[in-house]
PDB file of N, CA and C in Angstrom:
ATOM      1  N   UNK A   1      17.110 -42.722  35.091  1.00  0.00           N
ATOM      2  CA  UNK A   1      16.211 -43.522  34.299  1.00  0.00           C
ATOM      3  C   UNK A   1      14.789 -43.042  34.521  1.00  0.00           C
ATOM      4  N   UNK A   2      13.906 -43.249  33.618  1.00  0.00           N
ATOM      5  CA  UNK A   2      12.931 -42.752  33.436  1.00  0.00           C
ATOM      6  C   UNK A   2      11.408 -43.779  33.983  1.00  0.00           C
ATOM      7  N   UNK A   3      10.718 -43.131  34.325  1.00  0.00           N
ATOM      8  CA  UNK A   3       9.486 -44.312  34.634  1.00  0.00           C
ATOM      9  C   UNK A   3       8.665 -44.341  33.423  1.00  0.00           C
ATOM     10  N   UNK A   4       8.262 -45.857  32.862  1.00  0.00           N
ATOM     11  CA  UNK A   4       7.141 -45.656  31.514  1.00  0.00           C
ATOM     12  C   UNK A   4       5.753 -45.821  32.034  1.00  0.00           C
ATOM     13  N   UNK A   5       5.393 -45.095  31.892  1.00  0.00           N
ATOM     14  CA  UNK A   5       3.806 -45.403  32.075  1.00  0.00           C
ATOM     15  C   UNK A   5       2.760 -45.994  31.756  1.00  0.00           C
ATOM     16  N   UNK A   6       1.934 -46.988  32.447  1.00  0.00           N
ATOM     17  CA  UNK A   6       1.364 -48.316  31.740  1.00  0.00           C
ATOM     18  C   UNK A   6       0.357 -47.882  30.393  1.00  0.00           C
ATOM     19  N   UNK A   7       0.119 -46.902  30.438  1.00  0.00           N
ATOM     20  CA  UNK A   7      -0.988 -46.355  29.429  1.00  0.00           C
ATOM     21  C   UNK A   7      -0.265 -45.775  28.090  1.00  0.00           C
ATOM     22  N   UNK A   8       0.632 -45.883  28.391  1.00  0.00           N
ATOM     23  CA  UNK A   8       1.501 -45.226  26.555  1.00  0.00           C
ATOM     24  C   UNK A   8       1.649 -46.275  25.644  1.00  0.00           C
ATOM     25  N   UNK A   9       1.249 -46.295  24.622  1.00  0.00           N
ATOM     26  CA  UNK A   9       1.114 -46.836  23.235  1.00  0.00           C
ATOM     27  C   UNK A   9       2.237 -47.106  22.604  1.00  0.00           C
ATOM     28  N   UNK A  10       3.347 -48.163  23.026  1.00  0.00           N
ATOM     29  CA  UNK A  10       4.631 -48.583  21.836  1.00  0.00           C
ATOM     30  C   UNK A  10       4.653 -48.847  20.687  1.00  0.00           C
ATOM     31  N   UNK A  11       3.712 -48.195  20.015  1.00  0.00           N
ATOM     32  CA  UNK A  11       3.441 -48.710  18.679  1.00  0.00           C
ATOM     33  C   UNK A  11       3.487 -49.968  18.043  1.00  0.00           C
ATOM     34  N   UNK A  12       2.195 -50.339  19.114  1.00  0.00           N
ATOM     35  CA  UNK A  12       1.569 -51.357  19.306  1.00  0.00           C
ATOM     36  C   UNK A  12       1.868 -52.838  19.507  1.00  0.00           C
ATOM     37  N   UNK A  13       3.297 -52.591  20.267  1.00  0.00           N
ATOM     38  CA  UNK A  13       4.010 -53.831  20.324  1.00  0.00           C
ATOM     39  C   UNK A  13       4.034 -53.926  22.050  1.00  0.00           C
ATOM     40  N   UNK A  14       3.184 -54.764  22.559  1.00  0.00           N
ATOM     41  CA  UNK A  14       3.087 -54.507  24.577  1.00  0.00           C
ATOM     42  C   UNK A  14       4.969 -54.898  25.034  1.00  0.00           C
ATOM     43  N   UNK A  15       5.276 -54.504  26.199  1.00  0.00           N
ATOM     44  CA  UNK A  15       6.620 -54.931  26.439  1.00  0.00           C
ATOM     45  C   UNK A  15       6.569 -55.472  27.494  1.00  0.00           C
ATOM     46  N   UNK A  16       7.038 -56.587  27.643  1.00  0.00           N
ATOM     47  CA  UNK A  16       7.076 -57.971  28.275  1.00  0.00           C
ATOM     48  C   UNK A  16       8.069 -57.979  29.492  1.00  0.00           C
ATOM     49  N   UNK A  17       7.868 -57.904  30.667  1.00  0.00           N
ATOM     50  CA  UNK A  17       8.603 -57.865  31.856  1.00  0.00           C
ATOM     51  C   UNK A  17       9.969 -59.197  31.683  1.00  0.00           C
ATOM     52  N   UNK A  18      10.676 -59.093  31.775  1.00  0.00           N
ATOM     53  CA  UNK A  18      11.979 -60.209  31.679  1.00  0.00           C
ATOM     54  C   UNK A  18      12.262 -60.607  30.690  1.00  0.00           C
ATOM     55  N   UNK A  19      11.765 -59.575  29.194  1.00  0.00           N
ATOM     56  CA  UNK A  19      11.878 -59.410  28.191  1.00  0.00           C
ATOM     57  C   UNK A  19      12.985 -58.484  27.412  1.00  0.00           C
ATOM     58  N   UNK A  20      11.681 -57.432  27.906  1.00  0.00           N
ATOM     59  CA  UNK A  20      11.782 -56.238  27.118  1.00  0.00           C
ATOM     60  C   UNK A  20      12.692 -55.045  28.456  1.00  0.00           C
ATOM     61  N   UNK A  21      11.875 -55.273  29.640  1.00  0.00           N
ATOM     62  CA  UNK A  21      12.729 -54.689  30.853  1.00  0.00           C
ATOM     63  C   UNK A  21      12.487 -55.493  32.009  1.00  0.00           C
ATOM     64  N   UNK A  22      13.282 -54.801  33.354  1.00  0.00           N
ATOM     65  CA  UNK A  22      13.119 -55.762  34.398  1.00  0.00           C
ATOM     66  C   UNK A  22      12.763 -54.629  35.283  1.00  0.00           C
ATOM     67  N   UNK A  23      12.139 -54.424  36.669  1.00  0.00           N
ATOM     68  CA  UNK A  23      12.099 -53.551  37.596  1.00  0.00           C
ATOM     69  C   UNK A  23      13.331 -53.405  38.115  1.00  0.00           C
ATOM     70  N   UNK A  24      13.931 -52.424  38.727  1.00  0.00           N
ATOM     71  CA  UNK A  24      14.867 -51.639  39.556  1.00  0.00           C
ATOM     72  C   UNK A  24      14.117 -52.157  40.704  1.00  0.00           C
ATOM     73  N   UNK A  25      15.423 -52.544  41.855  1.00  0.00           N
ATOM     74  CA  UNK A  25      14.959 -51.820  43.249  1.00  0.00           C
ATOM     75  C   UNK A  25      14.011 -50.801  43.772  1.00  0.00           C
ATOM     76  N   UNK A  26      13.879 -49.771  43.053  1.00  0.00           N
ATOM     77  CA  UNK A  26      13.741 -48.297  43.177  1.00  0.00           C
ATOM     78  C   UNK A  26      12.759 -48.390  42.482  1.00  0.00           C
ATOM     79  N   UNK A  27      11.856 -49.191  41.477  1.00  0.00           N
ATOM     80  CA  UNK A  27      10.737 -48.839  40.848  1.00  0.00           C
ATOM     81  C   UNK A  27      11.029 -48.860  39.293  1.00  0.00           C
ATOM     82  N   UNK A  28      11.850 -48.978  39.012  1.00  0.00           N
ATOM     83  CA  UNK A  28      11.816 -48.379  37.708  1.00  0.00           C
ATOM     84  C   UNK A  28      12.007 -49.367  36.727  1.00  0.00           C
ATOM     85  N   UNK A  29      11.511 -49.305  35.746  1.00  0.00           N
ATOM     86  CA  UNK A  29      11.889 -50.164  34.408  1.00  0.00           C
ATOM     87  C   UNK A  29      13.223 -49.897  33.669  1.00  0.00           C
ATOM     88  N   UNK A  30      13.965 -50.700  34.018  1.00  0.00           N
ATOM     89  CA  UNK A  30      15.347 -50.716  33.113  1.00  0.00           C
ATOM     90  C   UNK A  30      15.306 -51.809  32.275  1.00  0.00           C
ATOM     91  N   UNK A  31      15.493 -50.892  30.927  1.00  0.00           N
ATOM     92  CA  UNK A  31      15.097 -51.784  29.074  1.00  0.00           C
ATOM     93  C   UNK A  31      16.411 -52.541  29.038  1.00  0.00           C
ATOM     94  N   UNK A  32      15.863 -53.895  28.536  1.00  0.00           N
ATOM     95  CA  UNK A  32      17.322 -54.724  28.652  1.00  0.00           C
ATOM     96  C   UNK A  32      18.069 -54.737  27.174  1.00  0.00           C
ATOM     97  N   UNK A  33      19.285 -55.248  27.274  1.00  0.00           N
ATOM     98  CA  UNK A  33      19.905 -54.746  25.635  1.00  0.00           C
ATOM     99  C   UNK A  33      19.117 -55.284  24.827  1.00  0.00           C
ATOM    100  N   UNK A  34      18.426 -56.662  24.561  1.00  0.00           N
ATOM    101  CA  UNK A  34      17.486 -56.905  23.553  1.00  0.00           C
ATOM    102  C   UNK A  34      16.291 -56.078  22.879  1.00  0.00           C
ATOM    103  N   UNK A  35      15.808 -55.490  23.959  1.00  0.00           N
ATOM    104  CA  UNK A  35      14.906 -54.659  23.523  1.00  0.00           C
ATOM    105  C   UNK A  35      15.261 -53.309  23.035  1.00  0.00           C
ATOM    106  N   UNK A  36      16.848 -52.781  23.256  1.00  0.00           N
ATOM    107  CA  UNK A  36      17.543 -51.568  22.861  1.00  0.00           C
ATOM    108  C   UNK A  36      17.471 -52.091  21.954  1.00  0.00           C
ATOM    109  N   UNK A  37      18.918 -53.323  21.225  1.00  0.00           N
ATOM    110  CA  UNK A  37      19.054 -53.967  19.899  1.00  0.00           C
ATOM    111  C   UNK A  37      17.898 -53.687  19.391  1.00  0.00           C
ATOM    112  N   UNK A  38      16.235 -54.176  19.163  1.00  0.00           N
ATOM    113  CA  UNK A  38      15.501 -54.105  18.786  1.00  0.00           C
ATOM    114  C   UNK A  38      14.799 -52.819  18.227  1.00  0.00           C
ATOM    115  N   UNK A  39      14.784 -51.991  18.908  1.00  0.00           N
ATOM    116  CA  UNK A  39      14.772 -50.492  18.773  1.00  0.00           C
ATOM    117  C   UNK A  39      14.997 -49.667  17.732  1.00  0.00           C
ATOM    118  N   UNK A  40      16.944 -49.966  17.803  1.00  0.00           N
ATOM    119  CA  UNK A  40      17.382 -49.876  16.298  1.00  0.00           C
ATOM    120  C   UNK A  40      18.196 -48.656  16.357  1.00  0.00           C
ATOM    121  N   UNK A  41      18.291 -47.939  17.320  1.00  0.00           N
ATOM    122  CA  UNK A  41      18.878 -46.922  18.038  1.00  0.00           C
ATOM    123  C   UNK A  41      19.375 -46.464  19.527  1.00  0.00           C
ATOM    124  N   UNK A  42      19.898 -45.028  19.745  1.00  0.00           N
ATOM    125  CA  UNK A  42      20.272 -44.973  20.937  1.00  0.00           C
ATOM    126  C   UNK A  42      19.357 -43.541  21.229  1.00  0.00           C
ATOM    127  N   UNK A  43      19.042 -43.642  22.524  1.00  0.00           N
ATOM    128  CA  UNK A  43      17.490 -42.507  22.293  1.00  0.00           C
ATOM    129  C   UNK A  43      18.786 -41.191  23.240  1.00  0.00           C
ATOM    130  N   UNK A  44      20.313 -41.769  23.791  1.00  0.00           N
ATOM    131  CA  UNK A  44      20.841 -40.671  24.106  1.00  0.00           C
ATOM    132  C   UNK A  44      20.370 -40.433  26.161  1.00  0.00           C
ATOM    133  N   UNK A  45      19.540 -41.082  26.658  1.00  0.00           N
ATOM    134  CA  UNK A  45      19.197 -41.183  28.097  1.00  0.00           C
ATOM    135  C   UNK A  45      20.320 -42.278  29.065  1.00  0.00           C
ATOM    136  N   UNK A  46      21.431 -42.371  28.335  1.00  0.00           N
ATOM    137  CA  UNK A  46      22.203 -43.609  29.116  1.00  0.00           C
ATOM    138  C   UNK A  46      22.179 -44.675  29.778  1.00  0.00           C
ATOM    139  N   UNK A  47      20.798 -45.255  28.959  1.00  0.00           N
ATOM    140  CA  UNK A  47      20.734 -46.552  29.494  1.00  0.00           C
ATOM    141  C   UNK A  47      21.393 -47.657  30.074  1.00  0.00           C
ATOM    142  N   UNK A  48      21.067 -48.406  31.011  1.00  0.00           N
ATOM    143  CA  UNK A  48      22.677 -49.037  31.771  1.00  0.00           C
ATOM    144  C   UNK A  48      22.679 -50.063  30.903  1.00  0.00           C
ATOM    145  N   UNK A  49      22.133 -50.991  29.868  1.00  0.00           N
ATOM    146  CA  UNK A  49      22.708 -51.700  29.049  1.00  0.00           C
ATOM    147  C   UNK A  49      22.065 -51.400  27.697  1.00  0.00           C
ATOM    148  N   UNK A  50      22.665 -50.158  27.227  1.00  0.00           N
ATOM    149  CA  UNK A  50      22.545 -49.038  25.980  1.00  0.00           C
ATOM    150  C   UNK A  50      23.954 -50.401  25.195  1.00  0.00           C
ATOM    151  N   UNK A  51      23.278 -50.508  24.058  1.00  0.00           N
ATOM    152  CA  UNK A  51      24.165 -51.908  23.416  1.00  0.00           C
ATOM    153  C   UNK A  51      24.693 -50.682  22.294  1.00  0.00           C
ATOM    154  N   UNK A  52      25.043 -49.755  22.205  1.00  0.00           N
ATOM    155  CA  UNK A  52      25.779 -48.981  21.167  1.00  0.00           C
ATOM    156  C   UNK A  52      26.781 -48.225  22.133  1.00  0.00           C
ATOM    157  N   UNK A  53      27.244 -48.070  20.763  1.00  0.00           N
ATOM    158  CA  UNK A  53      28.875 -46.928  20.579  1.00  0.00           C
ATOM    159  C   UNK A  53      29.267 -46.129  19.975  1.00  0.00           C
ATOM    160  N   UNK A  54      29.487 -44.895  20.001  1.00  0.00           N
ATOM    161  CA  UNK A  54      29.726 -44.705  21.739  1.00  0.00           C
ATOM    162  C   UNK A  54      27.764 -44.556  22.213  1.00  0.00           C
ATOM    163  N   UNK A  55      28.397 -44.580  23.494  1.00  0.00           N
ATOM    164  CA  UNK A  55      27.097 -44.748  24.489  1.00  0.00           C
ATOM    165  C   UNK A  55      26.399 -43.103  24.720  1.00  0.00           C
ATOM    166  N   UNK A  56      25.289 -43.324  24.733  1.00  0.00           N
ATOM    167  CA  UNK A  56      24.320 -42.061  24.988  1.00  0.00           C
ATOM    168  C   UNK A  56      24.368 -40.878  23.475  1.00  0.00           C
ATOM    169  N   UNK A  57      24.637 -41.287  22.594  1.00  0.00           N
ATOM    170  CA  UNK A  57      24.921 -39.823  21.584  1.00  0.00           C
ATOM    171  C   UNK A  57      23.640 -40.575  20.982  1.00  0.00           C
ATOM    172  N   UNK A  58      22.819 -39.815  20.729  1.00  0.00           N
ATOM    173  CA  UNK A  58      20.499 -39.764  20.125  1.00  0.00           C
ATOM    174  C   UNK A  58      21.272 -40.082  18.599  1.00  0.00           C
ATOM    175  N   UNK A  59      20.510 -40.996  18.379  1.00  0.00           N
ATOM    176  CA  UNK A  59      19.782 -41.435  17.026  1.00  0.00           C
ATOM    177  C   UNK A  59      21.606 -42.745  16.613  1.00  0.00           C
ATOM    178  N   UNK A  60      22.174 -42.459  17.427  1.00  0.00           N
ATOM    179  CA  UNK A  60      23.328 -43.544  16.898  1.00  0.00           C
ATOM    180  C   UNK A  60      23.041 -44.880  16.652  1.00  0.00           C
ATOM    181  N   UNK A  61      23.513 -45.399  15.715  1.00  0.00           N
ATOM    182  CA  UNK A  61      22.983 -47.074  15.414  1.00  0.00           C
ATOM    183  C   UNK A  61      23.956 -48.159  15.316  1.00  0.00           C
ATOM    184  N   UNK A  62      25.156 -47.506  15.797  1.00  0.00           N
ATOM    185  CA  UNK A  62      26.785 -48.443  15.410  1.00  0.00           C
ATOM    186  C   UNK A  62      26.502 -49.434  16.988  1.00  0.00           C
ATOM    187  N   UNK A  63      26.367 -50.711  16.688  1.00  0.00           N
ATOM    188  CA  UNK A  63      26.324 -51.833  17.723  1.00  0.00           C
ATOM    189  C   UNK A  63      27.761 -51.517  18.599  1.00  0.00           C
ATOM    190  N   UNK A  64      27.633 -51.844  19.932  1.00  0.00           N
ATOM    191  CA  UNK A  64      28.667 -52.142  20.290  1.00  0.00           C
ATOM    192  C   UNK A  64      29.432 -53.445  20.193  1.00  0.00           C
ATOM    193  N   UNK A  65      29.041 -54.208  20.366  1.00  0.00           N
ATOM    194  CA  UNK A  65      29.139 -55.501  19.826  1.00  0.00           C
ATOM    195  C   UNK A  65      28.098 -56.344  18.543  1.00  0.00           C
ATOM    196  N   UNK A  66      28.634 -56.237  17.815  1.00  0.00           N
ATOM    197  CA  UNK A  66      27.134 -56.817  16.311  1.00  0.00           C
ATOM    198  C   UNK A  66      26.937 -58.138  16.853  1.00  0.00           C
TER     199      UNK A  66
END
C-alpha cells in the first residue's frame, strides 16, 4: 500500500479519516470500500477492501457485490 501525501489535490474533494480511509498500524492510509465504490473503479494496486471483481485488474468497474 501506498502512502498519500497531505499536499496532493483529489480533485478537490478533501478525504475524511474514518471515511474515506483509516491509518494502518504501520502508517499508512488504507481507502475503505466506500471511498473505492465512490471512485468508480479499480486503480489495479490491491487494495485490501478493493470492492470489485475480479480484484486488482486497472480501470475494472464490475462491483463485487452491487
Amino acid at each position: 500500500m501506498a502512502h498519500f501525501p497531505d499536499d496532493i489535490d483529489y480533485g478537490g474533494d478533501q478525504l475524511k479519516e474514518g471515511v474515506d480511509f483509516y491509518l494502518s498500524p504501520e502508517g499508512y492510509r488504507v481507502m475503505t470500500e466506500a471511498y473505492l465504490r465512490r471512485r468508480g473503479y479499480c486503480c489495479a494496486n490491491g487494495c485490501r477492501h478493493c470492492p470489485y471483481w475480479p480484484k486488482a485488474v486497472k480501470g475494472n468497474t464490475r462491483l463485487r457485490n452491487p
